[in-house]
N, C-alpha and C. Protein backbone atom coordinates (compact mmCIF):
# COMPACT_ATOMS: atom_id res chain seq x y z
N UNK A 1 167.51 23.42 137.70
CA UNK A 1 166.21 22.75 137.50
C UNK A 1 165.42 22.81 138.80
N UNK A 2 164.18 22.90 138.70
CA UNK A 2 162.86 23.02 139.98
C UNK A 2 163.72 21.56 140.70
N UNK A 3 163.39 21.68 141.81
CA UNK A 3 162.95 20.84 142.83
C UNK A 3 161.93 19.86 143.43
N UNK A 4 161.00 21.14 143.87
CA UNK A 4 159.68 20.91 144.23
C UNK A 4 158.77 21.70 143.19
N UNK A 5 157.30 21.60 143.19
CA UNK A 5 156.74 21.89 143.01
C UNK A 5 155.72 22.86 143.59
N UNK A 6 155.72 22.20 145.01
CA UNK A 6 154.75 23.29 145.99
C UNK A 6 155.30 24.77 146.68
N UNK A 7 156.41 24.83 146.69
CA UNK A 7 157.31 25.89 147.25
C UNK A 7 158.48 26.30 146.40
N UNK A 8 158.52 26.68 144.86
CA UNK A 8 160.12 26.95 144.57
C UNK A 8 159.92 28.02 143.77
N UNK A 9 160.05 29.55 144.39
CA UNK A 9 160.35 31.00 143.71
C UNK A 9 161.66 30.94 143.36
N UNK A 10 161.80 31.03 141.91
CA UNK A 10 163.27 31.92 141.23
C UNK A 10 163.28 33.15 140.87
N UNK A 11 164.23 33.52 140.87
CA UNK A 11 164.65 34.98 140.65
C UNK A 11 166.06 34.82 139.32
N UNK A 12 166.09 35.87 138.89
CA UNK A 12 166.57 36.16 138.05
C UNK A 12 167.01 37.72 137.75
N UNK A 13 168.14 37.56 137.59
CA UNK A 13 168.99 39.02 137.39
C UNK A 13 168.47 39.30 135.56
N UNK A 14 168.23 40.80 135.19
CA UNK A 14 168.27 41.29 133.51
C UNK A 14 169.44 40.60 133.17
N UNK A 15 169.72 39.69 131.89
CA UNK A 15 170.36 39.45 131.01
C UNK A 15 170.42 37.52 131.54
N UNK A 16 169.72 37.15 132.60
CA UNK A 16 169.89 35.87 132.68
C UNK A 16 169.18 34.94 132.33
N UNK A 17 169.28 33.81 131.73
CA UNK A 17 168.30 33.02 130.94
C UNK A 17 167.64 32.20 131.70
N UNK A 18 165.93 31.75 132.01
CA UNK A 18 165.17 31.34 132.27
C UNK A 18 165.35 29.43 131.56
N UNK A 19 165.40 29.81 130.31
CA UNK A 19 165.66 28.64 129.09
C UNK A 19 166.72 29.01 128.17
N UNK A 20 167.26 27.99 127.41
CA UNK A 20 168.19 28.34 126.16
C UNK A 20 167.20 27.61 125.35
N UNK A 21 167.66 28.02 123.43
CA UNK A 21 166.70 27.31 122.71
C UNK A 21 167.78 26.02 122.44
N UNK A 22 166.82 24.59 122.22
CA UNK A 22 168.20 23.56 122.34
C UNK A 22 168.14 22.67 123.68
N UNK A 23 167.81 23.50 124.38
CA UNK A 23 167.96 22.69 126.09
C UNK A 23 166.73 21.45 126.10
N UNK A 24 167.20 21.20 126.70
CA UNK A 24 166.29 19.44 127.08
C UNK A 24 165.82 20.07 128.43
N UNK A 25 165.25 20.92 129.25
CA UNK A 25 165.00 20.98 130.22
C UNK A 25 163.84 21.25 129.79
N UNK A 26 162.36 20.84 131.14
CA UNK A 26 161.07 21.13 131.05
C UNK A 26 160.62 21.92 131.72
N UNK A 27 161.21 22.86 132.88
CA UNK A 27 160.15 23.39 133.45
C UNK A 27 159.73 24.39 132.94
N UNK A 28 158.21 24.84 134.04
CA UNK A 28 157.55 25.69 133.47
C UNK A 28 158.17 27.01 134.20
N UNK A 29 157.61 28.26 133.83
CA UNK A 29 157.33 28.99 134.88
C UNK A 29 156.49 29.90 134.85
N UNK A 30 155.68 30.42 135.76
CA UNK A 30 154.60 31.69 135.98
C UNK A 30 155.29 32.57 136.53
N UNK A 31 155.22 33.24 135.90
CA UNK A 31 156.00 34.86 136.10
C UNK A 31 155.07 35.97 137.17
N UNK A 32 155.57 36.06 138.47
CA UNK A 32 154.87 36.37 139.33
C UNK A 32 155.24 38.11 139.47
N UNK A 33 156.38 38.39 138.70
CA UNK A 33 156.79 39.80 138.23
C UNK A 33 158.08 39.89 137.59
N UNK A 34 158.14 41.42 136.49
CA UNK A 34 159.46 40.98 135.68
C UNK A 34 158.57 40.91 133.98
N UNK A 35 160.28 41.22 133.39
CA UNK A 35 159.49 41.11 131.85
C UNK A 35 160.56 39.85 131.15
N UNK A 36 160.14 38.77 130.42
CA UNK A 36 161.04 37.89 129.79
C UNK A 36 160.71 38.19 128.61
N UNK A 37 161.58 38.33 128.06
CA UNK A 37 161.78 37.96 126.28
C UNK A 37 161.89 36.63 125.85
N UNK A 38 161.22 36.35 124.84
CA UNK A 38 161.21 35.20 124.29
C UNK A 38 161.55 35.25 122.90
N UNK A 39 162.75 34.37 122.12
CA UNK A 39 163.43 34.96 120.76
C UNK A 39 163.84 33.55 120.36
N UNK A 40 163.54 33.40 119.06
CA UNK A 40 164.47 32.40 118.33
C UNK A 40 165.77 32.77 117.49
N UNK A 41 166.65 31.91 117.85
CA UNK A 41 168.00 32.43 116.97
C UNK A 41 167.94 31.61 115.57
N UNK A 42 168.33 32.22 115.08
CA UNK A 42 168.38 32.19 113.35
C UNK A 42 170.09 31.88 112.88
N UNK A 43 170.64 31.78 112.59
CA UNK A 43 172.25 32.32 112.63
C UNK A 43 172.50 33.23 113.27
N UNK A 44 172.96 34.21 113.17
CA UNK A 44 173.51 35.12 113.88
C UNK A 44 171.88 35.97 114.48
N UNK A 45 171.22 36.20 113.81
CA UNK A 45 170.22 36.83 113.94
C UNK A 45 169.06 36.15 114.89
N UNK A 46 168.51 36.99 115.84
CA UNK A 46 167.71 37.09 116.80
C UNK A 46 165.97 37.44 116.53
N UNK A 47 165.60 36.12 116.26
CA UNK A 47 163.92 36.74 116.04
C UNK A 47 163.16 36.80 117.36
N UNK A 48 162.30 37.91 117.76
CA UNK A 48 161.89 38.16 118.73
C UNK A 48 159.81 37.40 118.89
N UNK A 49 160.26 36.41 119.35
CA UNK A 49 158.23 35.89 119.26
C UNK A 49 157.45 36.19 120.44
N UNK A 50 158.07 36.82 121.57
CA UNK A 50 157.06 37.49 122.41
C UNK A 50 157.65 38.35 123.59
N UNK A 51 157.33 39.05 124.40
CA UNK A 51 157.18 39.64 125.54
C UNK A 51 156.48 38.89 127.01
N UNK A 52 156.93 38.48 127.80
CA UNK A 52 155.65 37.64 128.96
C UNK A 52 156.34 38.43 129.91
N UNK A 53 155.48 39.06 130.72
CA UNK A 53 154.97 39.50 132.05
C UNK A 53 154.25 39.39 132.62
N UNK A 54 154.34 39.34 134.07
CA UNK A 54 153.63 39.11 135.28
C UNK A 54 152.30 38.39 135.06
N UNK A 55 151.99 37.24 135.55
CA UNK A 55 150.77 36.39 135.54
C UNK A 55 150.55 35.52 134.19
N UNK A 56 152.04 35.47 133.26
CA UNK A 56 152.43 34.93 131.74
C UNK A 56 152.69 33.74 132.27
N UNK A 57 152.60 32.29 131.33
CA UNK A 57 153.24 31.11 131.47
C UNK A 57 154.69 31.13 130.55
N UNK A 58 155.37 30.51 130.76
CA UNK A 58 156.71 30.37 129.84
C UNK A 58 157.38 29.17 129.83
N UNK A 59 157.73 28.68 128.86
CA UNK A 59 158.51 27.34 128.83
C UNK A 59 157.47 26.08 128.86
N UNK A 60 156.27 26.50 128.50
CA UNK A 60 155.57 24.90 128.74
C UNK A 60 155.46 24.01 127.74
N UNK A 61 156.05 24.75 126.47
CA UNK A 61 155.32 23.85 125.70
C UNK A 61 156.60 22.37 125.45
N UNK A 62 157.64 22.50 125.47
CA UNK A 62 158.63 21.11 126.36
C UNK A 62 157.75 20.21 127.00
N UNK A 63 157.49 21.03 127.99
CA UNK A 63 156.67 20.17 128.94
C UNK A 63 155.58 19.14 128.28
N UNK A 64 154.84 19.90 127.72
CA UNK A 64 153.67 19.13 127.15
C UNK A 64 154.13 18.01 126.10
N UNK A 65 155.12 18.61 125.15
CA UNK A 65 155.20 17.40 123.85
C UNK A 65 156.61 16.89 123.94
N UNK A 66 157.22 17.05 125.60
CA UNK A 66 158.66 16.58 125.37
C UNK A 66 159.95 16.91 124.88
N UNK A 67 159.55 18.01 123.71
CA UNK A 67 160.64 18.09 122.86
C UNK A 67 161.97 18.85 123.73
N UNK A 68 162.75 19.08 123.09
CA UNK A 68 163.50 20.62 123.30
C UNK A 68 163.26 21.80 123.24
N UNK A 69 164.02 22.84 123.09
CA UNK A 69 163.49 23.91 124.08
C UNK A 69 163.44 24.82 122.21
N UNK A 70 162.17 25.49 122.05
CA UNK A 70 162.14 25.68 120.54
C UNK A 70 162.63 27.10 120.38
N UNK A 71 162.95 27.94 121.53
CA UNK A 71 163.35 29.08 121.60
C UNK A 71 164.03 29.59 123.37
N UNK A 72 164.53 30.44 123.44
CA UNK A 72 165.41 31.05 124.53
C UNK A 72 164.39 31.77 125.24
N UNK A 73 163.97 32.59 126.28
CA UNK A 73 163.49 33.31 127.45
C UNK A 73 164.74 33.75 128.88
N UNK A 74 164.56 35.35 128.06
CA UNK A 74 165.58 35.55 129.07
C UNK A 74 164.93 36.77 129.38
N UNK A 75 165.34 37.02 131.07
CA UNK A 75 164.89 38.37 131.81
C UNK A 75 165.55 39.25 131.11
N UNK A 76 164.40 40.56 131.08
CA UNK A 76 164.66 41.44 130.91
C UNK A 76 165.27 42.35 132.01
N UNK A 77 163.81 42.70 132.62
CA UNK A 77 163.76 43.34 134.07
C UNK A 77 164.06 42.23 135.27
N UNK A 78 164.47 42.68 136.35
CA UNK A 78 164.26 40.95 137.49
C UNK A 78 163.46 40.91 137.47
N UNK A 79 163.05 39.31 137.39
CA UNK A 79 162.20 38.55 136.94
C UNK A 79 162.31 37.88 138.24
N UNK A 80 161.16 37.69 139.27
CA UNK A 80 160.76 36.03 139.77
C UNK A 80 159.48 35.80 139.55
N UNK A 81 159.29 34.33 139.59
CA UNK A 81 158.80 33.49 139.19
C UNK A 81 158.69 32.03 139.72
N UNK A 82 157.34 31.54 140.18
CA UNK A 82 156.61 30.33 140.31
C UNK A 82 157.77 28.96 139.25
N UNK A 83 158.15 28.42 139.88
CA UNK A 83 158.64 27.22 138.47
C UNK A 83 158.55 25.60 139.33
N UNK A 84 157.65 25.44 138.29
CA UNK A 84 157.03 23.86 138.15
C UNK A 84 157.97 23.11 137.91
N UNK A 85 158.36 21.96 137.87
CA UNK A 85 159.06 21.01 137.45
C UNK A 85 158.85 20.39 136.27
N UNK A 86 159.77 20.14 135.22
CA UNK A 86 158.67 19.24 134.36
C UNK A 86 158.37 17.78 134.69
N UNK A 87 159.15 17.55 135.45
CA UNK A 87 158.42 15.75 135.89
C UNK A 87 157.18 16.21 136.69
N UNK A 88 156.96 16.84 137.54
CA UNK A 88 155.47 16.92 138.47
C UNK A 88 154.56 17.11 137.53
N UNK A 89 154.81 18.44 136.21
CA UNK A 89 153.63 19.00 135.67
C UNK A 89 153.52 17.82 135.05
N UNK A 90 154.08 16.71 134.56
CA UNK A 90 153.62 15.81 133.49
C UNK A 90 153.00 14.68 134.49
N UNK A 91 152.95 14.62 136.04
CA UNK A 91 152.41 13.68 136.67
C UNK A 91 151.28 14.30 137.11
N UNK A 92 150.84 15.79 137.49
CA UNK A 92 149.58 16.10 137.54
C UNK A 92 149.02 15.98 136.29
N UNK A 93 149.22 15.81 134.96
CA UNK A 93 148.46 15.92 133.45
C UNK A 93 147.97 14.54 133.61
N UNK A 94 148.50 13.53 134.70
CA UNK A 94 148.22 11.94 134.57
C UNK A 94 146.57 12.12 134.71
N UNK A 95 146.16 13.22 135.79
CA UNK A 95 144.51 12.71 136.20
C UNK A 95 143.81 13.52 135.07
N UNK A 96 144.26 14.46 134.15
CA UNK A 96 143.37 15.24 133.49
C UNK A 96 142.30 14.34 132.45
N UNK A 97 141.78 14.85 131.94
CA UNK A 97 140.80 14.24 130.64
C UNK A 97 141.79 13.43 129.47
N UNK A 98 141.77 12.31 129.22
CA UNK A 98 141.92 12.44 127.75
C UNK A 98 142.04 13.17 126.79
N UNK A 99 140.74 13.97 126.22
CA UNK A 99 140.41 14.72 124.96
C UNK A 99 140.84 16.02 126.03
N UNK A 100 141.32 16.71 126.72
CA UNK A 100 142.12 18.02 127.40
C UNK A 100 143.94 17.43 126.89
N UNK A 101 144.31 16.16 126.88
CA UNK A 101 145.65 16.16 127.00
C UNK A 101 145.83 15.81 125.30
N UNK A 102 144.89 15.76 125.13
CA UNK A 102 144.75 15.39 122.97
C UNK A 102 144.54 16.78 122.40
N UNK A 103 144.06 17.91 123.04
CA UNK A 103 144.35 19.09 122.74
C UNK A 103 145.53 19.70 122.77
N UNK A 104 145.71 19.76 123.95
CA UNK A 104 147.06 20.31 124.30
C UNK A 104 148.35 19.46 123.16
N UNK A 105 147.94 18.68 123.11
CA UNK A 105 149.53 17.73 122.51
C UNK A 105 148.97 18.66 120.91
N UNK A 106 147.56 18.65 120.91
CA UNK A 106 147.89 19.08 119.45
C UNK A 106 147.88 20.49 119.16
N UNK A 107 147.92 21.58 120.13
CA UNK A 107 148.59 23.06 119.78
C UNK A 107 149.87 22.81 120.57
N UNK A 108 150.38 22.13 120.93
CA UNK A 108 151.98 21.82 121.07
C UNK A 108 153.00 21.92 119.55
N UNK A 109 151.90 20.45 119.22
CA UNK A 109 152.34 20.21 117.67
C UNK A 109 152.41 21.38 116.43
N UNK A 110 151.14 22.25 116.76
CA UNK A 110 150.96 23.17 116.24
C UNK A 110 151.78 24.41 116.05
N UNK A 111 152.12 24.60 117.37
CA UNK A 111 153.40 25.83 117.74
C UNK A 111 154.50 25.42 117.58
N UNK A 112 154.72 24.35 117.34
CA UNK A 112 156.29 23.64 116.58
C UNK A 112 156.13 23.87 115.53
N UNK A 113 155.29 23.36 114.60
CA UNK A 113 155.32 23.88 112.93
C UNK A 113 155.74 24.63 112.90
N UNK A 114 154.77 26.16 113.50
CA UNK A 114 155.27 27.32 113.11
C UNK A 114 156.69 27.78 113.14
N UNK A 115 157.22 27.07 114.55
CA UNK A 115 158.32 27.34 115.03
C UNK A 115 159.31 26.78 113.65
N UNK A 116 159.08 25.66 112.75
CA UNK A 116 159.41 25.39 111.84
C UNK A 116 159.25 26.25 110.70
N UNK A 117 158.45 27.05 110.36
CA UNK A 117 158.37 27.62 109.13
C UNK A 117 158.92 29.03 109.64
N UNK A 118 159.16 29.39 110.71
CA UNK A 118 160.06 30.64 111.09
C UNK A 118 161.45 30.59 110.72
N UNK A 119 161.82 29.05 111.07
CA UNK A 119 163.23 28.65 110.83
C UNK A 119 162.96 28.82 109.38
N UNK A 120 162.52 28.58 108.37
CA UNK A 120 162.50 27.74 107.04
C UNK A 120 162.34 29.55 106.04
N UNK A 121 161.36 29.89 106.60
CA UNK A 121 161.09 31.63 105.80
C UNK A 121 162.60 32.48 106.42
N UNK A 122 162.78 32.00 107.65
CA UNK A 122 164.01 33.05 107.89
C UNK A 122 165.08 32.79 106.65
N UNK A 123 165.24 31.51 106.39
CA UNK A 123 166.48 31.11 105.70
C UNK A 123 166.63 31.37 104.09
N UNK A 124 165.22 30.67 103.92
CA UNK A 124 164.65 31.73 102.47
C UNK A 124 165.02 32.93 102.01
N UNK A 125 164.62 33.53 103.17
CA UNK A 125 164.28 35.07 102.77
C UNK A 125 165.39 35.62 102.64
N UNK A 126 166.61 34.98 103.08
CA UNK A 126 167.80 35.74 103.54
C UNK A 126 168.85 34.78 102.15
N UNK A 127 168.47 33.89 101.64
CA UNK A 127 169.02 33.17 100.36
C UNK A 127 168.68 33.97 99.20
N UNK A 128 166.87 34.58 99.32
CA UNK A 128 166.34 34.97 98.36
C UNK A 128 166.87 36.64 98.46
N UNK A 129 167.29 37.25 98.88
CA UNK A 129 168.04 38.49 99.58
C UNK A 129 169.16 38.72 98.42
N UNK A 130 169.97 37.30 99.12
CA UNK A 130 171.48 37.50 98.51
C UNK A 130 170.92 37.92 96.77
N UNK A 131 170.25 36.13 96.65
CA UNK A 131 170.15 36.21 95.18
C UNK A 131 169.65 37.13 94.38
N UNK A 132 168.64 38.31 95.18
CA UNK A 132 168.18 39.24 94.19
C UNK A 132 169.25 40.68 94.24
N UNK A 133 170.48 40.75 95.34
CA UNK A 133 171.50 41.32 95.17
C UNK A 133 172.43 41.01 94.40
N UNK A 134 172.79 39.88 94.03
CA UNK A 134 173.62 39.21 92.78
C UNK A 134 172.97 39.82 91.47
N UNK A 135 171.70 39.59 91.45
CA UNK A 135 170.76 39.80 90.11
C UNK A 135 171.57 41.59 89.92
N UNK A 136 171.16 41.99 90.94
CA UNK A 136 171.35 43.97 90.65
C UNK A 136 173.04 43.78 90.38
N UNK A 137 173.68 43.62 90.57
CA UNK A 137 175.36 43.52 90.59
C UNK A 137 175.35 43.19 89.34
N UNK A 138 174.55 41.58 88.79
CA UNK A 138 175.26 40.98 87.59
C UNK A 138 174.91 41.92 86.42
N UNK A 139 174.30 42.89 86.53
CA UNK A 139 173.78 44.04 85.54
C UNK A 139 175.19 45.18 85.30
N UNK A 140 176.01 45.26 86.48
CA UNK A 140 176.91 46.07 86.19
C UNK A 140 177.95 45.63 85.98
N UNK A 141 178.56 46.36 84.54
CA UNK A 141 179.20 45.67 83.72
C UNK A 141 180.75 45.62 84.22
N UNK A 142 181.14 46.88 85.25
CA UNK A 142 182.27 47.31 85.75
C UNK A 142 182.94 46.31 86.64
N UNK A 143 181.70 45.40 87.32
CA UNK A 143 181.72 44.59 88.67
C UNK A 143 181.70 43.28 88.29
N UNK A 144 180.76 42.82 86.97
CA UNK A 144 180.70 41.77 86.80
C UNK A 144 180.78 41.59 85.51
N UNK A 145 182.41 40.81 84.93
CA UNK A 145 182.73 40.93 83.89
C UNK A 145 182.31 39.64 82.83
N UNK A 146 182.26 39.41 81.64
CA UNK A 146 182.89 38.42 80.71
C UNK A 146 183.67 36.76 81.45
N UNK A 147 183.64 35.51 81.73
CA UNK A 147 184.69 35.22 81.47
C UNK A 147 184.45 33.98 80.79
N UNK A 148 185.46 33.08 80.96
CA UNK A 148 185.15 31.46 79.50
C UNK A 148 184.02 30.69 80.31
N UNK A 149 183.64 31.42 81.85
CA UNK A 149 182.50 30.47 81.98
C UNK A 149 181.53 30.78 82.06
N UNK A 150 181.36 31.90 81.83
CA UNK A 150 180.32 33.24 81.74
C UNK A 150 180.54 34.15 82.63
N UNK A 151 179.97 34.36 83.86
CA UNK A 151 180.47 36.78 84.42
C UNK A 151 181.04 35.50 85.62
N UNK A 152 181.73 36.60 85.69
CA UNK A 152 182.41 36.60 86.81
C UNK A 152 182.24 37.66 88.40
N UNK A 153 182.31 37.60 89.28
CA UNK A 153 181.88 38.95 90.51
C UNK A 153 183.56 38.36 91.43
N UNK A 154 183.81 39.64 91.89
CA UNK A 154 185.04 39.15 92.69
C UNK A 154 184.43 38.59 94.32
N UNK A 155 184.86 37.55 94.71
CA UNK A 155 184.16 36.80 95.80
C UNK A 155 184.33 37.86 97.04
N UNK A 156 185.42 38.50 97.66
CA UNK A 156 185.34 39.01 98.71
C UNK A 156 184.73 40.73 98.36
N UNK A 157 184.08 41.03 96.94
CA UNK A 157 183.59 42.30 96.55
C UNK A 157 182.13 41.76 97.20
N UNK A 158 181.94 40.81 96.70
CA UNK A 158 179.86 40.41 96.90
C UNK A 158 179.92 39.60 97.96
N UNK A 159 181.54 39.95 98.89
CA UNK A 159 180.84 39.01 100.53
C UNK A 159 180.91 40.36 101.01
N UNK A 160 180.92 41.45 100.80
CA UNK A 160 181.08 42.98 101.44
C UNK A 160 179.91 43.60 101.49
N UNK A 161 179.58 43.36 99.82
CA UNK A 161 178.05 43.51 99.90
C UNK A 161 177.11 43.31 100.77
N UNK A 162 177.10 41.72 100.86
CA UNK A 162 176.38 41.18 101.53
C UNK A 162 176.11 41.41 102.80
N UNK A 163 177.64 41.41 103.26
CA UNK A 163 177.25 42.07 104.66
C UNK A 163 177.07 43.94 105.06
N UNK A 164 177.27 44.39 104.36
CA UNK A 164 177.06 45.96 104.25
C UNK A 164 175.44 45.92 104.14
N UNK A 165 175.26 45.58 102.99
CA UNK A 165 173.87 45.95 102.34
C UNK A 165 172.61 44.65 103.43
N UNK A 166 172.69 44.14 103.32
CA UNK A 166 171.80 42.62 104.02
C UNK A 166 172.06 42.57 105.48
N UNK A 167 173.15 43.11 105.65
CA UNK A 167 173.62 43.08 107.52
C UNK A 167 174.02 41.74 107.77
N UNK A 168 174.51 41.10 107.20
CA UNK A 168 174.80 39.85 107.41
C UNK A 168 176.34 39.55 108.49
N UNK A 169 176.53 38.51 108.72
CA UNK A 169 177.71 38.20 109.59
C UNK A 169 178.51 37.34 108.39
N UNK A 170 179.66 37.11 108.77
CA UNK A 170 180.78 37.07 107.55
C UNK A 170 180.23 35.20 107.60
N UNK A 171 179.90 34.40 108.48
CA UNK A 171 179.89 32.93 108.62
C UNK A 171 178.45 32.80 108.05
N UNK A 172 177.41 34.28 107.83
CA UNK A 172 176.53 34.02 107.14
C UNK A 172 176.41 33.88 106.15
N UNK A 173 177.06 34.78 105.61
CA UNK A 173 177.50 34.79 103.47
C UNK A 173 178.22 33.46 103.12
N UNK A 174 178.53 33.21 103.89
CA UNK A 174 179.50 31.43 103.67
C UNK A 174 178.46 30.76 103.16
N UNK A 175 177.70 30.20 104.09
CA UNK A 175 176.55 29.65 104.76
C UNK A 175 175.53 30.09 103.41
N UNK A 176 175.27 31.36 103.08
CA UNK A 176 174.02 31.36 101.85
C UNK A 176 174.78 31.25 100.40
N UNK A 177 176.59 31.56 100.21
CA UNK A 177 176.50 31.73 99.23
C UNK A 177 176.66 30.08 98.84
N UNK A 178 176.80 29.22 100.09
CA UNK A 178 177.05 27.69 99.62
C UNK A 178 175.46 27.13 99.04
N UNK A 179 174.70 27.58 99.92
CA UNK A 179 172.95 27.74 99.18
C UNK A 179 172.91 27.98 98.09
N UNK A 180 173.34 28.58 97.35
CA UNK A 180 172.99 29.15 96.03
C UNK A 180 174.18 28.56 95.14
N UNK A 181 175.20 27.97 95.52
CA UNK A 181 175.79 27.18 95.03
C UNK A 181 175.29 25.47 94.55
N UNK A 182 174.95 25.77 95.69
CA UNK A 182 174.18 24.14 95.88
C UNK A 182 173.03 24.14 94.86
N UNK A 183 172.46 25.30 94.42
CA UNK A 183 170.90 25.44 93.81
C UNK A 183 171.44 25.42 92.34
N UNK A 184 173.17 25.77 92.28
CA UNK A 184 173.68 25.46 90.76
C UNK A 184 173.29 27.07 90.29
N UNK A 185 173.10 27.88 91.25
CA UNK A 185 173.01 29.51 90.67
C UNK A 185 174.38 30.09 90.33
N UNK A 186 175.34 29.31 91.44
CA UNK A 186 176.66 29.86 91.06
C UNK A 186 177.47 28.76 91.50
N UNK A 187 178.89 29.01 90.86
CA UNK A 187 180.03 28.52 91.46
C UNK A 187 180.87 29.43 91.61
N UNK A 188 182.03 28.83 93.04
CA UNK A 188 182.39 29.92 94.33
C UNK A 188 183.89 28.90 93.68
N UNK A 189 184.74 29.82 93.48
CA UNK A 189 186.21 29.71 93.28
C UNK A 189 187.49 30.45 94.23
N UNK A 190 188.36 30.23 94.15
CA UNK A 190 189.39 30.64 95.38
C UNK A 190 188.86 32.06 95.64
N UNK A 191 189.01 32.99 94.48
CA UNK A 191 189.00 34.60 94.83
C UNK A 191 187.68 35.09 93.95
N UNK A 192 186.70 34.60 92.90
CA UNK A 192 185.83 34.64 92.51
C UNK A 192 184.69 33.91 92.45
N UNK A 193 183.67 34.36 92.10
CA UNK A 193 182.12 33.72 91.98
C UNK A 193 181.76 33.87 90.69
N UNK A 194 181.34 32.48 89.95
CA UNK A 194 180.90 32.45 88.47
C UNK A 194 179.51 32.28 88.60
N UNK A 195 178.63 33.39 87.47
CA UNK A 195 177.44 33.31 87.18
C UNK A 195 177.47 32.75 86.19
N UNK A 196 176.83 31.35 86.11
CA UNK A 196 177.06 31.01 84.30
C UNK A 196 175.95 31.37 83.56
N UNK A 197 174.60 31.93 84.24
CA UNK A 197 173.69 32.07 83.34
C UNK A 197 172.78 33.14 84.22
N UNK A 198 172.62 34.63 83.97
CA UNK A 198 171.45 35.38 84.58
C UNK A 198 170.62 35.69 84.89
N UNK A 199 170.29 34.68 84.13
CA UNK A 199 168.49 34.63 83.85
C UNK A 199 168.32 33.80 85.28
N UNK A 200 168.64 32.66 85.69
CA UNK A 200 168.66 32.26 87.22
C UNK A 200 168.68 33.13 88.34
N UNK A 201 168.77 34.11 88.29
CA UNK A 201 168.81 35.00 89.45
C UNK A 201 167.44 36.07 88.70
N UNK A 202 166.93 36.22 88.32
CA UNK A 202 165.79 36.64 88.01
C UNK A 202 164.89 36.08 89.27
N UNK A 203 164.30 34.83 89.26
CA UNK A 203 163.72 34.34 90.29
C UNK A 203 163.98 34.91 91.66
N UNK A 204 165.07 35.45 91.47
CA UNK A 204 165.21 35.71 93.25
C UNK A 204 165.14 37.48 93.46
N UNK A 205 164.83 37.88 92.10
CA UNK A 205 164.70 39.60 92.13
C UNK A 205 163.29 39.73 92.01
N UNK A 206 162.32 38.90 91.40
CA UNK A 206 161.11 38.49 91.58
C UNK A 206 160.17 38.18 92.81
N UNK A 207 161.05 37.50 93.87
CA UNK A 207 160.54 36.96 94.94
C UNK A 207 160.71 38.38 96.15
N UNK A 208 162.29 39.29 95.76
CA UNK A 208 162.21 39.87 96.57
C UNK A 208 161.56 41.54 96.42
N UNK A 209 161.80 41.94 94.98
CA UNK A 209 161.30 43.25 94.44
C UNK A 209 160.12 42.90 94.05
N UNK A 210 159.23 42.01 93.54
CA UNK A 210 158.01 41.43 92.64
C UNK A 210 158.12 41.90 91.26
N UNK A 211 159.47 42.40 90.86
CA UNK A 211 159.67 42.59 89.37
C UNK A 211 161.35 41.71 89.11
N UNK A 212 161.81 41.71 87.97
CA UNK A 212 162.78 40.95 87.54
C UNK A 212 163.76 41.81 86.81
N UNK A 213 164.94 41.90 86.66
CA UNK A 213 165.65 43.45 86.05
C UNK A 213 165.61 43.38 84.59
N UNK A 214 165.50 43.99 83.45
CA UNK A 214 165.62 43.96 82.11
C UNK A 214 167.23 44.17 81.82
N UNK A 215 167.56 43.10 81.14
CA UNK A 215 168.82 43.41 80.46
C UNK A 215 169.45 44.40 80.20
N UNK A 216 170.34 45.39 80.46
CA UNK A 216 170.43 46.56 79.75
C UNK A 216 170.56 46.47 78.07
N UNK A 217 170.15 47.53 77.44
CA UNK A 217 170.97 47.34 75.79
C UNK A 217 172.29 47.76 75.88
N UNK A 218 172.88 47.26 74.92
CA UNK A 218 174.19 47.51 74.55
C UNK A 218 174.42 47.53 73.43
């Protein structure tokens, strides 16, 4: 953590983190040369929300609304960099304007939402994924049979899938197929997965193809 405020250059080696996302720390920093990446983690997966180089701010928005840290910044290239404290920067904001610190708090607020609906579409998209891969599977008759509770899919056949086809990590398919369990699309048994009804996974071949599969005849 900064020190001072009037005198404190950091440096940073490629691959070392500036911030983690999660951290309670505030400072800022101005990037006086060097490239940082800035990425939110998802589960396993790494979303990338910017690039900052030389004469970039990074890490302020903590600073401003307090929170935690809504994403990671880590050097790319060596990186140094100007870094503020967050107790000073929040005691110079003491003399600013009013309606300047009622702005700021409210594109703080603002860039958190988003930061919220990144989290919220990532998770979606990757639920709505599985489910419109179930939909294409529950069509084949070889894979997904008959049983007294309706088709059946073998559980570690459509966690292979999942991660083959979707790129998923094995703690991810856990993680979505308990989602879609939870939504009552399926139930997850020792060595199988019951579809009790197909037409439920329509919705999710819809959301991800913008069409829905037709029954085959038989």
């Amino acid at each position: 953590m900064c020190e001072s405020i009037t005198s404190n250059v950091v440096r940073f080696s490629p691959g070392e983190y500036l911030f983690k996302q999660g951290d309670a720390t505030k400072d800022i920093y101005i990037l006086n040369s060097g490239e940082v990446r800035i990425y939110k983690s998802e589960g396993s997966s790494k979303i990338e929300l910017a690039k900052a180089a030389a004469g970039m701010i990074v890490g302020e928005i903590a600073s401003i609304d307090g929170g935690v840290r809504s994403a990671s910044g880590v050097a790319v290239t060596p990186v140094e960099a100007y870094c503020i404290n967050g107790q000073d920067f929040v005691s110079l904001t003491n003399n600013i304007p009013e309606w300047l610190k009622k702005i700021a708090a409210i594109l703080a607020k603002r860039l958190r939402e988003i930061d919220e609906k990144i989290s919220s579409i990532a998770e979606i998209d990757k639920c709505a994924q599985a489910g419109a891969l179930l939909s294409l599977i529950s069509y084949n008759c070889d894979i997904c049979k008959p049983c007294g509770q309706g088709f059946e899919i073998s559980l570690k056949f459509l966690e292979n899938e999942m991660m083959d086809i979707l790129n998923l990590q094995y703690s991810e398919t856990y993680e979505i197929l308990q989602q879609l369990r939870a939504k009552k699309v399926l139930k997850i048994e020792r060595t199988r997965v019951i579809i009790n009804d197909k037409e439920m996974l329509k919705g999710f071949a819809e959301k991800v193809f913008g069409t829905s599969f037709p029954t085959p005849v038989t």
